[in-house]
PDB file of N, CA and C in Angstrom:
ATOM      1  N   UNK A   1      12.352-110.487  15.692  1.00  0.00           N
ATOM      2  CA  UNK A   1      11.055-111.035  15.329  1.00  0.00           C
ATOM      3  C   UNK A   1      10.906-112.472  15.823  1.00  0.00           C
ATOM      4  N   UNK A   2      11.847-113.029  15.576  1.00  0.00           N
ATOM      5  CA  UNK A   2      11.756-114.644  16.485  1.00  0.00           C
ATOM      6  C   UNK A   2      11.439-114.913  17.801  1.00  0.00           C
ATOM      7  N   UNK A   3      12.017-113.287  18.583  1.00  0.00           N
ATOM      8  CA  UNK A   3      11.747-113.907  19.764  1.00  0.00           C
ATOM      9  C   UNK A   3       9.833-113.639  20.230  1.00  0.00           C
ATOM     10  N   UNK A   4       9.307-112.830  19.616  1.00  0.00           N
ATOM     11  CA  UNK A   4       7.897-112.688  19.744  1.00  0.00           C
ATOM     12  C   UNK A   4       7.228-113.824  19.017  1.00  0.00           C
ATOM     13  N   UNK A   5       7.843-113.870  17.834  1.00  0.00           N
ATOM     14  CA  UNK A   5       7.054-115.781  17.463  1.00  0.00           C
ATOM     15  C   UNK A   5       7.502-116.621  18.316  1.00  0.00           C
ATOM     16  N   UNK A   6       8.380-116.999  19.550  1.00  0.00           N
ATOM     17  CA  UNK A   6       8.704-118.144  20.184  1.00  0.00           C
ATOM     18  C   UNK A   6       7.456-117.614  21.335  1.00  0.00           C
ATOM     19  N   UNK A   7       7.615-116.869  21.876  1.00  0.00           N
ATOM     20  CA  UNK A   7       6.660-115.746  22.897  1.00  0.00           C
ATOM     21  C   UNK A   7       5.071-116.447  22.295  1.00  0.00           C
ATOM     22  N   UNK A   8       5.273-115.944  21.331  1.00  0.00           N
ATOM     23  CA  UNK A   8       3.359-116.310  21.077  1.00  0.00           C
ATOM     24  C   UNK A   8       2.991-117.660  20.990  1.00  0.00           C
ATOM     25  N   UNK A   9       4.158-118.590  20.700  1.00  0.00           N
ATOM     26  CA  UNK A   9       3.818-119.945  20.209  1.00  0.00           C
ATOM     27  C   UNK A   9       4.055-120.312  21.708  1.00  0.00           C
ATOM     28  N   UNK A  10       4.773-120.136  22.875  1.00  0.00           N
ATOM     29  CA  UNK A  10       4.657-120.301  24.495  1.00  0.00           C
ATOM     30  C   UNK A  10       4.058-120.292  24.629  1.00  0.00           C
ATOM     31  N   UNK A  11       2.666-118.817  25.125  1.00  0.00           N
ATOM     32  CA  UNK A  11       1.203-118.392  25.225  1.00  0.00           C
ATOM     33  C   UNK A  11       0.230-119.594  24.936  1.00  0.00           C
ATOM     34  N   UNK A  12       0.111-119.715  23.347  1.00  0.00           N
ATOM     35  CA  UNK A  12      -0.668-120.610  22.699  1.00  0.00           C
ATOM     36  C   UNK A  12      -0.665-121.441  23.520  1.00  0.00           C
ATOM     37  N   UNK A  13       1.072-122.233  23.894  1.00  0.00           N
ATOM     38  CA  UNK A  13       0.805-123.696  24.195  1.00  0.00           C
ATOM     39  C   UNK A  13       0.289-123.425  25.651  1.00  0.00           C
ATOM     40  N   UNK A  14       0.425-122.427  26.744  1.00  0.00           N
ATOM     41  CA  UNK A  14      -0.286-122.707  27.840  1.00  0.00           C
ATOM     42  C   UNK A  14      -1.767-122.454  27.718  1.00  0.00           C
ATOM     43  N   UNK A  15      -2.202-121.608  27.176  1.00  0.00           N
ATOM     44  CA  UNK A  15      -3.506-120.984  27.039  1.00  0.00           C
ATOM     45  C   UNK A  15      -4.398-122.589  26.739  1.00  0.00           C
ATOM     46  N   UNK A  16      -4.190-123.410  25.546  1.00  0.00           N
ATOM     47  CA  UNK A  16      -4.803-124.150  25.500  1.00  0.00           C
ATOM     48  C   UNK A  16      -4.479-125.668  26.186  1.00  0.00           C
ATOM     49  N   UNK A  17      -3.359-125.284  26.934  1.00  0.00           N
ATOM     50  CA  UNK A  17      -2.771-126.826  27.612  1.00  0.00           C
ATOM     51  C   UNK A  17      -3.908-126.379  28.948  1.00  0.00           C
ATOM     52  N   UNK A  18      -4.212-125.323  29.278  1.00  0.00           N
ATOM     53  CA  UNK A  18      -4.993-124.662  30.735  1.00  0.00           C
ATOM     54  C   UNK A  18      -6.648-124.973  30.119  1.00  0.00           C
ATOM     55  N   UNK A  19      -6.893-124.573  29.066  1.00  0.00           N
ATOM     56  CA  UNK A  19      -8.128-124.994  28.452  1.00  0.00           C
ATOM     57  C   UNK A  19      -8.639-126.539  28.651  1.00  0.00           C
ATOM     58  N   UNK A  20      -7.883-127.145  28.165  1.00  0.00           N
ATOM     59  CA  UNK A  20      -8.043-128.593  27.987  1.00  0.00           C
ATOM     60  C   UNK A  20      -8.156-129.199  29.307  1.00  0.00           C
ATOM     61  N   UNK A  21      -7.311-128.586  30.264  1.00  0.00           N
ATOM     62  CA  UNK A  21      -7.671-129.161  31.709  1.00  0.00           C
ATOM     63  C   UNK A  21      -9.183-128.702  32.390  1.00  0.00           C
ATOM     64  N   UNK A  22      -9.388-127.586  32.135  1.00  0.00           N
ATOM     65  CA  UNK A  22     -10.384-126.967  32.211  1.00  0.00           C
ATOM     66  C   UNK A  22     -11.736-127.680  31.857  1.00  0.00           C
ATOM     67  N   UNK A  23     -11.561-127.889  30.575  1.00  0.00           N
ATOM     68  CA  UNK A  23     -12.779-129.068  29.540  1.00  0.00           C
ATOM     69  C   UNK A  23     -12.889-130.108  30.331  1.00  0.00           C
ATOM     70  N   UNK A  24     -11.955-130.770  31.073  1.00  0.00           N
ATOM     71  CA  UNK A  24     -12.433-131.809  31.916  1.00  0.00           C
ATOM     72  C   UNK A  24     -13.477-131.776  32.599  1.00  0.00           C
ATOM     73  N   UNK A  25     -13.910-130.440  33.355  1.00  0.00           N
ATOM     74  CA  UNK A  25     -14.632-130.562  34.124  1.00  0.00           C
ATOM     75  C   UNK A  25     -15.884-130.395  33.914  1.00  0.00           C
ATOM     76  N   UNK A  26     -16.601-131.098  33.911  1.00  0.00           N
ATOM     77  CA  UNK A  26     -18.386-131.437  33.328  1.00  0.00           C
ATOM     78  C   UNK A  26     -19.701-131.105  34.237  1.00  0.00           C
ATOM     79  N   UNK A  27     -20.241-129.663  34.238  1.00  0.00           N
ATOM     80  CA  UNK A  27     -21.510-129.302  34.633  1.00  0.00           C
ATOM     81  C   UNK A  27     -22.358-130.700  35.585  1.00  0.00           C
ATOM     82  N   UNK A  28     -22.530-130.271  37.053  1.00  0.00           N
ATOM     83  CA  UNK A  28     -22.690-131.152  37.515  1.00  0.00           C
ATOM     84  C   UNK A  28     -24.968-131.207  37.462  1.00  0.00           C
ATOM     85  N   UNK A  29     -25.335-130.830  36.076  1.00  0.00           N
ATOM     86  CA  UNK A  29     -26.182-130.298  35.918  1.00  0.00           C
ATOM     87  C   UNK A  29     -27.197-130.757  34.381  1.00  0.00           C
ATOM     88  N   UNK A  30     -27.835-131.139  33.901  1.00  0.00           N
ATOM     89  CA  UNK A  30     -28.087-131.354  32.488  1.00  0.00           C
ATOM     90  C   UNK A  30     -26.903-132.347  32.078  1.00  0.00           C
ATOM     91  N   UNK A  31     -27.300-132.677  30.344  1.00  0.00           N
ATOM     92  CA  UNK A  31     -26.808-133.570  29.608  1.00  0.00           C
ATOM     93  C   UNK A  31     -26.326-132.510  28.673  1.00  0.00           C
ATOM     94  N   UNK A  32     -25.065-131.541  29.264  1.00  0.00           N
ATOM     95  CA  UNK A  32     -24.041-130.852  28.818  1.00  0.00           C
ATOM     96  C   UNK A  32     -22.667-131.286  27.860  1.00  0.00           C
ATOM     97  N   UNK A  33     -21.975-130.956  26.682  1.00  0.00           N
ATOM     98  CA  UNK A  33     -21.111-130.832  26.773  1.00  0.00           C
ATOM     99  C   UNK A  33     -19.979-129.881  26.817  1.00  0.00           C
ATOM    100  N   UNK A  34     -18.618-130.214  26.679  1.00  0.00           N
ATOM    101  CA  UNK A  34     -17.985-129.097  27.248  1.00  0.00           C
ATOM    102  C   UNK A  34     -16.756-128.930  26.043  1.00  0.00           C
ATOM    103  N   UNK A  35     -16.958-128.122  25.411  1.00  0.00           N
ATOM    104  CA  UNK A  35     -15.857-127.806  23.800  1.00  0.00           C
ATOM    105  C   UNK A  35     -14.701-126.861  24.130  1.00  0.00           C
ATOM    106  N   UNK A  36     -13.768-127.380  23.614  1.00  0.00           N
ATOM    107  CA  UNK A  36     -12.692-126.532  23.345  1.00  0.00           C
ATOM    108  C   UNK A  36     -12.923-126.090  22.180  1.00  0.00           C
ATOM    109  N   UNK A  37     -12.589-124.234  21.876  1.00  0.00           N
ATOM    110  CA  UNK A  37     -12.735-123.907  20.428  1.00  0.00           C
ATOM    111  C   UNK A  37     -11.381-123.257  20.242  1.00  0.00           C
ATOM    112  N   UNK A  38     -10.458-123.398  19.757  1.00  0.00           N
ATOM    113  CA  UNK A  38      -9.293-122.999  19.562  1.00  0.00           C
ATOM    114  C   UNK A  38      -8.987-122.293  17.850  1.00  0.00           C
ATOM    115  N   UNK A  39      -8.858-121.338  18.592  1.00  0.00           N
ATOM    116  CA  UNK A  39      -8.709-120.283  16.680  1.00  0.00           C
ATOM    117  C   UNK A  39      -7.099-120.258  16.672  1.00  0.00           C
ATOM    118  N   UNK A  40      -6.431-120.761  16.516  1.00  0.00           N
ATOM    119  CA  UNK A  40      -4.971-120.516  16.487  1.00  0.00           C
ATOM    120  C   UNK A  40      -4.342-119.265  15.204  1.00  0.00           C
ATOM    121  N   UNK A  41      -5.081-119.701  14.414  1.00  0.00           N
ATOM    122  CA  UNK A  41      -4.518-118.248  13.541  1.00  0.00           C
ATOM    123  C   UNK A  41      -4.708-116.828  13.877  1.00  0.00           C
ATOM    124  N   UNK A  42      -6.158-116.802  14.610  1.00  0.00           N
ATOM    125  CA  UNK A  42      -6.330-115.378  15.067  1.00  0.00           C
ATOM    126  C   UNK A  42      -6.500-114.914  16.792  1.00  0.00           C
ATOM    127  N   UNK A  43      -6.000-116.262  17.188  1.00  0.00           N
ATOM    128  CA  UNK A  43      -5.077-116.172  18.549  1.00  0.00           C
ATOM    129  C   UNK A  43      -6.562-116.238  19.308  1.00  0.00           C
ATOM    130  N   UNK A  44      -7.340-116.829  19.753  1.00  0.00           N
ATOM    131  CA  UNK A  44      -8.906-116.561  20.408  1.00  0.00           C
ATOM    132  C   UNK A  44      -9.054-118.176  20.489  1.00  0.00           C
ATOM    133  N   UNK A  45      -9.556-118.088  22.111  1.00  0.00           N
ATOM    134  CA  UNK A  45      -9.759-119.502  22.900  1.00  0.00           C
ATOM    135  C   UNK A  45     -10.151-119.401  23.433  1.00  0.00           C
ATOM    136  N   UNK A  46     -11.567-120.606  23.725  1.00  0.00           N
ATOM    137  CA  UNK A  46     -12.770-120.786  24.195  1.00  0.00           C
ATOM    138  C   UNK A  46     -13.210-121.974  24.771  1.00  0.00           C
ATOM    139  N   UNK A  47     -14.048-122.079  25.551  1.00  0.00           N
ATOM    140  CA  UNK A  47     -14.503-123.147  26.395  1.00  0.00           C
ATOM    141  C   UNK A  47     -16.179-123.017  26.157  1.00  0.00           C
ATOM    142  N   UNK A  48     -16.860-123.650  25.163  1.00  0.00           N
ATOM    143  CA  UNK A  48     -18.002-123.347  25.094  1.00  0.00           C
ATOM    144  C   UNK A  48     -18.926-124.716  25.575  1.00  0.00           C
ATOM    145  N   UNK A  49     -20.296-124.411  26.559  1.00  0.00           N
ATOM    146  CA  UNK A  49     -21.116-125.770  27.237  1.00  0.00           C
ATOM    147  C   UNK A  49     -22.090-125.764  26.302  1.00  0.00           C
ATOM    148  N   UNK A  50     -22.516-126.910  25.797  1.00  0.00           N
ATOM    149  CA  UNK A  50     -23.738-126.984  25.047  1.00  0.00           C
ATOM    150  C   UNK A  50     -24.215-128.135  25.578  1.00  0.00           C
ATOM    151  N   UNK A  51     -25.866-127.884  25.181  1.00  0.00           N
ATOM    152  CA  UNK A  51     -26.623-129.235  25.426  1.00  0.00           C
ATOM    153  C   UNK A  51     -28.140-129.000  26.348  1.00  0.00           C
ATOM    154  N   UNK A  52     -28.150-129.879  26.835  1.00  0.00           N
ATOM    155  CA  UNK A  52     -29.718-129.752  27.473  1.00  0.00           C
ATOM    156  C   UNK A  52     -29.914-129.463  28.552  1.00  0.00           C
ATOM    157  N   UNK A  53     -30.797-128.904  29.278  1.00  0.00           N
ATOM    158  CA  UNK A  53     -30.564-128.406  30.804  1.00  0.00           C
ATOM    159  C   UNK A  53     -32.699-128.272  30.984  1.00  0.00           C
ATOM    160  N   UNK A  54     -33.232-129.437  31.641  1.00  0.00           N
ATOM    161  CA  UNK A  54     -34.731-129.438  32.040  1.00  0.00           C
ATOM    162  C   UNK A  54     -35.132-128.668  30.564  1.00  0.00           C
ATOM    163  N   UNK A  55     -35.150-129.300  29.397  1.00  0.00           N
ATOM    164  CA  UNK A  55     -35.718-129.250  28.047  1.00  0.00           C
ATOM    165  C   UNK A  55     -35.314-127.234  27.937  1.00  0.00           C
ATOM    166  N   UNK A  56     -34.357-127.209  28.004  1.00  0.00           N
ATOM    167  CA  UNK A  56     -33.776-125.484  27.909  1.00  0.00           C
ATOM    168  C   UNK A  56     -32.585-126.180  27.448  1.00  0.00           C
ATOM    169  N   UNK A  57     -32.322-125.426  25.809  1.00  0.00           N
ATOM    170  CA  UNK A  57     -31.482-125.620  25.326  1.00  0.00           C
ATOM    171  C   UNK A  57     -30.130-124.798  25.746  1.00  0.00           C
ATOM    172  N   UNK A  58     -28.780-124.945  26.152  1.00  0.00           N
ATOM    173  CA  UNK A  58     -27.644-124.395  26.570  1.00  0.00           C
ATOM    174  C   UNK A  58     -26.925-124.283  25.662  1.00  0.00           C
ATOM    175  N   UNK A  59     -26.158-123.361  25.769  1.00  0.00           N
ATOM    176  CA  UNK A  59     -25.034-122.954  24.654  1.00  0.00           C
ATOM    177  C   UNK A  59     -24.356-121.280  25.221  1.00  0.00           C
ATOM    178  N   UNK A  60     -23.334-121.669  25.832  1.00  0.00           N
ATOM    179  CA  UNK A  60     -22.945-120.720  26.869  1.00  0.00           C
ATOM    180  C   UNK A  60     -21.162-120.675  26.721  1.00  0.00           C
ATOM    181  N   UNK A  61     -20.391-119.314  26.063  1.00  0.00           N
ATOM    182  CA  UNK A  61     -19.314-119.431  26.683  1.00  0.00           C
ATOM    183  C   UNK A  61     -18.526-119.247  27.563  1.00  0.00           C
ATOM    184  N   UNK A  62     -18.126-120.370  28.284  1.00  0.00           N
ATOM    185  CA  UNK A  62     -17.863-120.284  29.711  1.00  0.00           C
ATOM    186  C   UNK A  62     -16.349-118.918  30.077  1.00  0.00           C
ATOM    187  N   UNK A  63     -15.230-119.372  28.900  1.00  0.00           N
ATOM    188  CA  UNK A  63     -14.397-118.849  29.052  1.00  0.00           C
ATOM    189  C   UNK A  63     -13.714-118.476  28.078  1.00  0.00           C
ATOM    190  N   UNK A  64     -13.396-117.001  27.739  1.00  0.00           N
ATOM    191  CA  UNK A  64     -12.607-116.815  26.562  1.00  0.00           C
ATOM    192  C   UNK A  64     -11.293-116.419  26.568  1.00  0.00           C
ATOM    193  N   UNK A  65     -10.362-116.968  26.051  1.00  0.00           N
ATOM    194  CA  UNK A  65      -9.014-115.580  25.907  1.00  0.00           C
ATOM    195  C   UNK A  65      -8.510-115.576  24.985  1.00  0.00           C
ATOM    196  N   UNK A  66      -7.728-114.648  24.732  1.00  0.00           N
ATOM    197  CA  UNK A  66      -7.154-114.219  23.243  1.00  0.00           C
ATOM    198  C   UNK A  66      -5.590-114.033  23.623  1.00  0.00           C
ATOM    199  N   UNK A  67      -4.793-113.946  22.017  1.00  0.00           N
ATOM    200  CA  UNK A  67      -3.733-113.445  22.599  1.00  0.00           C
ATOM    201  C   UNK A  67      -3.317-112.116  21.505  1.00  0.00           C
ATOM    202  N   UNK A  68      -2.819-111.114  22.737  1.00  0.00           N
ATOM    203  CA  UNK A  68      -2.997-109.897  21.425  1.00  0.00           C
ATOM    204  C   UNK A  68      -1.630-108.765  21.922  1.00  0.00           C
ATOM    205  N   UNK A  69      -0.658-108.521  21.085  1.00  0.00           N
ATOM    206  CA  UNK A  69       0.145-107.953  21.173  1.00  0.00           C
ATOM    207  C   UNK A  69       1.248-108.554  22.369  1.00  0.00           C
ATOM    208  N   UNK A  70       1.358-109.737  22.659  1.00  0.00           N
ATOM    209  CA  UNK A  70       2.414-110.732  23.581  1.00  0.00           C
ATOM    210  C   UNK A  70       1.469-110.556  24.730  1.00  0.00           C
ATOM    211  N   UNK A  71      -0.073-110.114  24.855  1.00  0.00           N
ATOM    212  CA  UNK A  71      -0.604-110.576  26.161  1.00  0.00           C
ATOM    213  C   UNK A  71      -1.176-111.868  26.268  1.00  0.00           C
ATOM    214  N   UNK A  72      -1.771-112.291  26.757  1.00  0.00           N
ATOM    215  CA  UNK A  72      -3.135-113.352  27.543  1.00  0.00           C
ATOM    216  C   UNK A  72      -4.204-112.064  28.000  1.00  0.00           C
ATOM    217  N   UNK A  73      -5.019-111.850  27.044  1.00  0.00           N
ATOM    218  CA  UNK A  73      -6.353-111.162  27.536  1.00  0.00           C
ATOM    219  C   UNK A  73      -7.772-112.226  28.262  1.00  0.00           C
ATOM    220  N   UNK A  74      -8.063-111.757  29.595  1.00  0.00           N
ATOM    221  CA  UNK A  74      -8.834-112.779  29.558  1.00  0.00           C
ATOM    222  C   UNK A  74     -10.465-111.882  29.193  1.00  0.00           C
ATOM    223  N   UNK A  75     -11.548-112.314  28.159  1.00  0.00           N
ATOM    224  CA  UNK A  75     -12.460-111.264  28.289  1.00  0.00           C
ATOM    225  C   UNK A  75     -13.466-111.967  28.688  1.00  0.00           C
ATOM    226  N   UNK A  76     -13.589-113.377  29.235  1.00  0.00           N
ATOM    227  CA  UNK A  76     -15.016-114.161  29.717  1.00  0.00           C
ATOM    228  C   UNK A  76     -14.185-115.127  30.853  1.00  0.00           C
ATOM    229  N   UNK A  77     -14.589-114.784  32.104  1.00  0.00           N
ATOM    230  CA  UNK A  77     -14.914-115.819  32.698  1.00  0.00           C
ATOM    231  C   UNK A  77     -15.780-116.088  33.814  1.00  0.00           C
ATOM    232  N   UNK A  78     -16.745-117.107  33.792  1.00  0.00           N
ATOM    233  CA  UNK A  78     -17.748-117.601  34.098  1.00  0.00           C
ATOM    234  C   UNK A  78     -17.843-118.940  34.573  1.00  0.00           C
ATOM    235  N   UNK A  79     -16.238-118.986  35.111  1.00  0.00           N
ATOM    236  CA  UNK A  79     -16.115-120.080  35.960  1.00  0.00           C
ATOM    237  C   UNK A  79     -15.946-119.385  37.754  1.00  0.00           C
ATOM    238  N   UNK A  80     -15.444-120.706  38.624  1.00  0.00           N
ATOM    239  CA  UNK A  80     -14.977-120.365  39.686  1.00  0.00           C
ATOM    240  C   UNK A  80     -13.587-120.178  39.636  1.00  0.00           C
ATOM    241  N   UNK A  81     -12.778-120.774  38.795  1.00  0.00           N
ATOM    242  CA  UNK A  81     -11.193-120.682  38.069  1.00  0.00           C
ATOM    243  C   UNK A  81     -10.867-118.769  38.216  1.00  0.00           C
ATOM    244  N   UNK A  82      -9.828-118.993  39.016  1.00  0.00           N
ATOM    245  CA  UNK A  82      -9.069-117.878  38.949  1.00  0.00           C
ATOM    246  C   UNK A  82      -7.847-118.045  37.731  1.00  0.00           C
ATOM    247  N   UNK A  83      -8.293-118.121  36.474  1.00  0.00           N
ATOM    248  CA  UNK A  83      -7.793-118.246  35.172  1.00  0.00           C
ATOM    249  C   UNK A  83      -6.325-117.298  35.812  1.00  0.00           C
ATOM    250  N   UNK A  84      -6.751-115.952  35.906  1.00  0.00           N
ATOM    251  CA  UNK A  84      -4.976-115.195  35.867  1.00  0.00           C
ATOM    252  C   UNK A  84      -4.286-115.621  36.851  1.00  0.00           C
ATOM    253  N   UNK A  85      -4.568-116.337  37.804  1.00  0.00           N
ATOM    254  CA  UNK A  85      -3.796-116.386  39.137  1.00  0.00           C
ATOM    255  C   UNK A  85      -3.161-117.851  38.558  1.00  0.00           C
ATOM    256  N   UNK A  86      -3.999-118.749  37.632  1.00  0.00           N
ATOM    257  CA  UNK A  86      -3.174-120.281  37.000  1.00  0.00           C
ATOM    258  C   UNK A  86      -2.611-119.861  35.807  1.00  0.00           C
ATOM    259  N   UNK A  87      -2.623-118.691  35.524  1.00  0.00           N
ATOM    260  CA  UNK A  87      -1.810-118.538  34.436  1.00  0.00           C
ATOM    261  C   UNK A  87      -0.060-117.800  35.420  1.00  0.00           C
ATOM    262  N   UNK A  88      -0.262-117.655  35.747  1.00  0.00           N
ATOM    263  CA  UNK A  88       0.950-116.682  36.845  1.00  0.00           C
ATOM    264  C   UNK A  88       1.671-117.864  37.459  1.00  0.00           C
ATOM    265  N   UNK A  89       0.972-119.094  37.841  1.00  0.00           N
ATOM    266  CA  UNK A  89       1.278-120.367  38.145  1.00  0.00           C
ATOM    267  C   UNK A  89       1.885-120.887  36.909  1.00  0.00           C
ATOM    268  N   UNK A  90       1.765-121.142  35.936  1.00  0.00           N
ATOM    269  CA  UNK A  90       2.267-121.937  34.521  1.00  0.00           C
ATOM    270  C   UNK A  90       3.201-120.845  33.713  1.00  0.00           C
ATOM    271  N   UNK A  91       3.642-120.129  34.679  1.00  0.00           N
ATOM    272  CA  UNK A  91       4.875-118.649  34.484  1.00  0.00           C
ATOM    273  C   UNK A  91       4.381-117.580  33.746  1.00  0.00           C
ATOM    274  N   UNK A  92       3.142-117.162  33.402  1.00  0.00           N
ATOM    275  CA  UNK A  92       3.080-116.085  32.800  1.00  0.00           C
ATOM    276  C   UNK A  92       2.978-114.619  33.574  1.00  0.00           C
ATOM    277  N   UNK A  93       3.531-113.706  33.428  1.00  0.00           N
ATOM    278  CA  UNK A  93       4.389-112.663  34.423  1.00  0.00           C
ATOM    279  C   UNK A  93       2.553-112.315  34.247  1.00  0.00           C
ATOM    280  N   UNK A  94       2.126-111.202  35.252  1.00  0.00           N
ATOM    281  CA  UNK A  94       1.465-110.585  35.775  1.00  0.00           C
ATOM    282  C   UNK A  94       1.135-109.258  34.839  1.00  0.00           C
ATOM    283  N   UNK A  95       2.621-108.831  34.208  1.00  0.00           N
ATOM    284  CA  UNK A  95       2.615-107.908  32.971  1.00  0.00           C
ATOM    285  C   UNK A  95       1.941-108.119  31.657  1.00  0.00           C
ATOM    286  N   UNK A  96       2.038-109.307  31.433  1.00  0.00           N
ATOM    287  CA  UNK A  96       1.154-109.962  30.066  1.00  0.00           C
ATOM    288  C   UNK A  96      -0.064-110.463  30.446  1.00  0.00           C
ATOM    289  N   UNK A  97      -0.445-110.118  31.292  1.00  0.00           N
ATOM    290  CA  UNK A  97      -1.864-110.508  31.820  1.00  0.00           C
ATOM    291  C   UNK A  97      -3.099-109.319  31.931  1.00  0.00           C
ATOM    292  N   UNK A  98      -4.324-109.142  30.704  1.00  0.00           N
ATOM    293  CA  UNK A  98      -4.845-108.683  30.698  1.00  0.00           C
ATOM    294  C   UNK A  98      -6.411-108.507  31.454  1.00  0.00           C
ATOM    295  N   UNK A  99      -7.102-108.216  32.253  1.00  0.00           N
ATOM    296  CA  UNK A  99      -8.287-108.452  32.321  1.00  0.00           C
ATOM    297  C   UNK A  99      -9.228-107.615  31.483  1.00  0.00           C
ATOM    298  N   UNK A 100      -9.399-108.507  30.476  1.00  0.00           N
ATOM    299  CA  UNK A 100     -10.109-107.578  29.116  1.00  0.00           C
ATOM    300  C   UNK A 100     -11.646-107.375  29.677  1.00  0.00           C
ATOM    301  N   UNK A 101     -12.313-107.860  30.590  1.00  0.00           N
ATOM    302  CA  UNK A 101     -13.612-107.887  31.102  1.00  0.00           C
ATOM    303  C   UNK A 101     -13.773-106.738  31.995  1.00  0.00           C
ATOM    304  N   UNK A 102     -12.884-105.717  32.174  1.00  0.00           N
ATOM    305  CA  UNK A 102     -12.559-104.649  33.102  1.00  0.00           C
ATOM    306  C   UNK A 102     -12.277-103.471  32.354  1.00  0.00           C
ATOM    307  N   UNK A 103     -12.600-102.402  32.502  1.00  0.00           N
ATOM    308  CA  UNK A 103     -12.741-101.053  31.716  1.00  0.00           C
ATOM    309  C   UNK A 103     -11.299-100.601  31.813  1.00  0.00           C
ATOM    310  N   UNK A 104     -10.576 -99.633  31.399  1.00  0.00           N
ATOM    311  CA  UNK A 104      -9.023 -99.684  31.355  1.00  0.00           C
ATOM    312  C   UNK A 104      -9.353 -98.533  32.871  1.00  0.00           C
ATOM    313  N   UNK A 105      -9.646 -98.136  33.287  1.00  0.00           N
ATOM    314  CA  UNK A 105      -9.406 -97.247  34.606  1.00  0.00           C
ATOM    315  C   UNK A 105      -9.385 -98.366  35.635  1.00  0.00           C
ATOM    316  N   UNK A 106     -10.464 -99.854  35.490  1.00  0.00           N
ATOM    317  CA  UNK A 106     -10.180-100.580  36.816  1.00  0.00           C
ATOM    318  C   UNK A 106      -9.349-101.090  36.866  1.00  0.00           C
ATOM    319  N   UNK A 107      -8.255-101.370  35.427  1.00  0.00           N
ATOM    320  CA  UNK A 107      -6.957-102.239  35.282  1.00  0.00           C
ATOM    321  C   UNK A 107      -6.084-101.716  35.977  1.00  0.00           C
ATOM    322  N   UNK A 108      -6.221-100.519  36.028  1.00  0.00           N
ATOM    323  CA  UNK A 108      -4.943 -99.874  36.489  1.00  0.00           C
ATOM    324  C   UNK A 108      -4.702 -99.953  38.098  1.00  0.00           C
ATOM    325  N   UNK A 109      -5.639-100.263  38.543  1.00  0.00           N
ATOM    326  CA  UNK A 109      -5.597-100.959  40.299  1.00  0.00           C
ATOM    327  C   UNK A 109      -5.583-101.845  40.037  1.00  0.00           C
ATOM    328  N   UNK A 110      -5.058-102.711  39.642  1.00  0.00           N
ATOM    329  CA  UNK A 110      -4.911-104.535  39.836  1.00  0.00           C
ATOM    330  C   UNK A 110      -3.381-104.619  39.492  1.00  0.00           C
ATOM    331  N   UNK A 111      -3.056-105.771  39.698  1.00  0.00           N
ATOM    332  CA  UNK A 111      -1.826-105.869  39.615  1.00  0.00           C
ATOM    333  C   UNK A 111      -1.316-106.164  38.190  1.00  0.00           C
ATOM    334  N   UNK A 112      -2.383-106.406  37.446  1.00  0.00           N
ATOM    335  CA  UNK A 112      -2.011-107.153  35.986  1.00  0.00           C
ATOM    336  C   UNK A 112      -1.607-106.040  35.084  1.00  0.00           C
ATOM    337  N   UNK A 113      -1.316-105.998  33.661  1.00  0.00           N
ATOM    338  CA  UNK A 113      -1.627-105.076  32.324  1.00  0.00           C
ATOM    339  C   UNK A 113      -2.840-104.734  32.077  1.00  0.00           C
ATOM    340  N   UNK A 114      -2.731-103.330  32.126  1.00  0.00           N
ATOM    341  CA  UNK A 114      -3.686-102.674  31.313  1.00  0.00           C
ATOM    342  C   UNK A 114      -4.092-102.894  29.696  1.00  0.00           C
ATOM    343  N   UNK A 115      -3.308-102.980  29.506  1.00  0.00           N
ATOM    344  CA  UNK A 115      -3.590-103.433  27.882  1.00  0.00           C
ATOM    345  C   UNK A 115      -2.575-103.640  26.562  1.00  0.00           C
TER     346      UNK A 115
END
């Protein structure tokens, strides 16, 4: 059991150490901001933009992932960030890598976990 709590508390720390770098980068567009939402108890992390855009109110999440059964699911992204390819970079194997935004028949042609 320890070694899946050391496993999940790893995850956590890249998932949101990759987030936070992420948040840096500020909509070159409107009087946006850019939130980290971090649920740590129920494993779900977010990058949400809010704010003003030509009197149109914004509130958009850019990027979500979770962590569920020792994966990294990613189920939003709506960046240009190839999120799984910097997660594979910051060592997370290709096996714990979910694309939750993909129906389980297209997972199974990619190189990542199905689920």
């Amino acid at each position: 059991m320890e070694d899946m709590t050391d496993k999940l508390m790893h995850y956590q720390q890249i998932v949101q150490q990759l987030l936070v770098e992420y948040a840096q980068i500020k909509p070159a567009y409107g009087e946006i901001e850019v939130e980290t939402i971090f649920d740590t108890e129920r494993h779900h992390y977010q990058i949400v933009h809010l704010g003003w855009h030509h009197n149109r109110w914004i509130h958009h999440c850019t990027i979500h992932l979770a962590i569920r059964n020792e994966k990294i699911w990613i189920f939003c992204n709506s960046t240009e960030h190839d999120i799984a390819a910097d997660l594979v970079d910051l060592g997370v194997p290709k096996y714990d890598i979910v694309m939750g935004f993909h129906p389980p028949f297209m997972r199974e042609l990619s190189d990542y976990a199905v689920g």
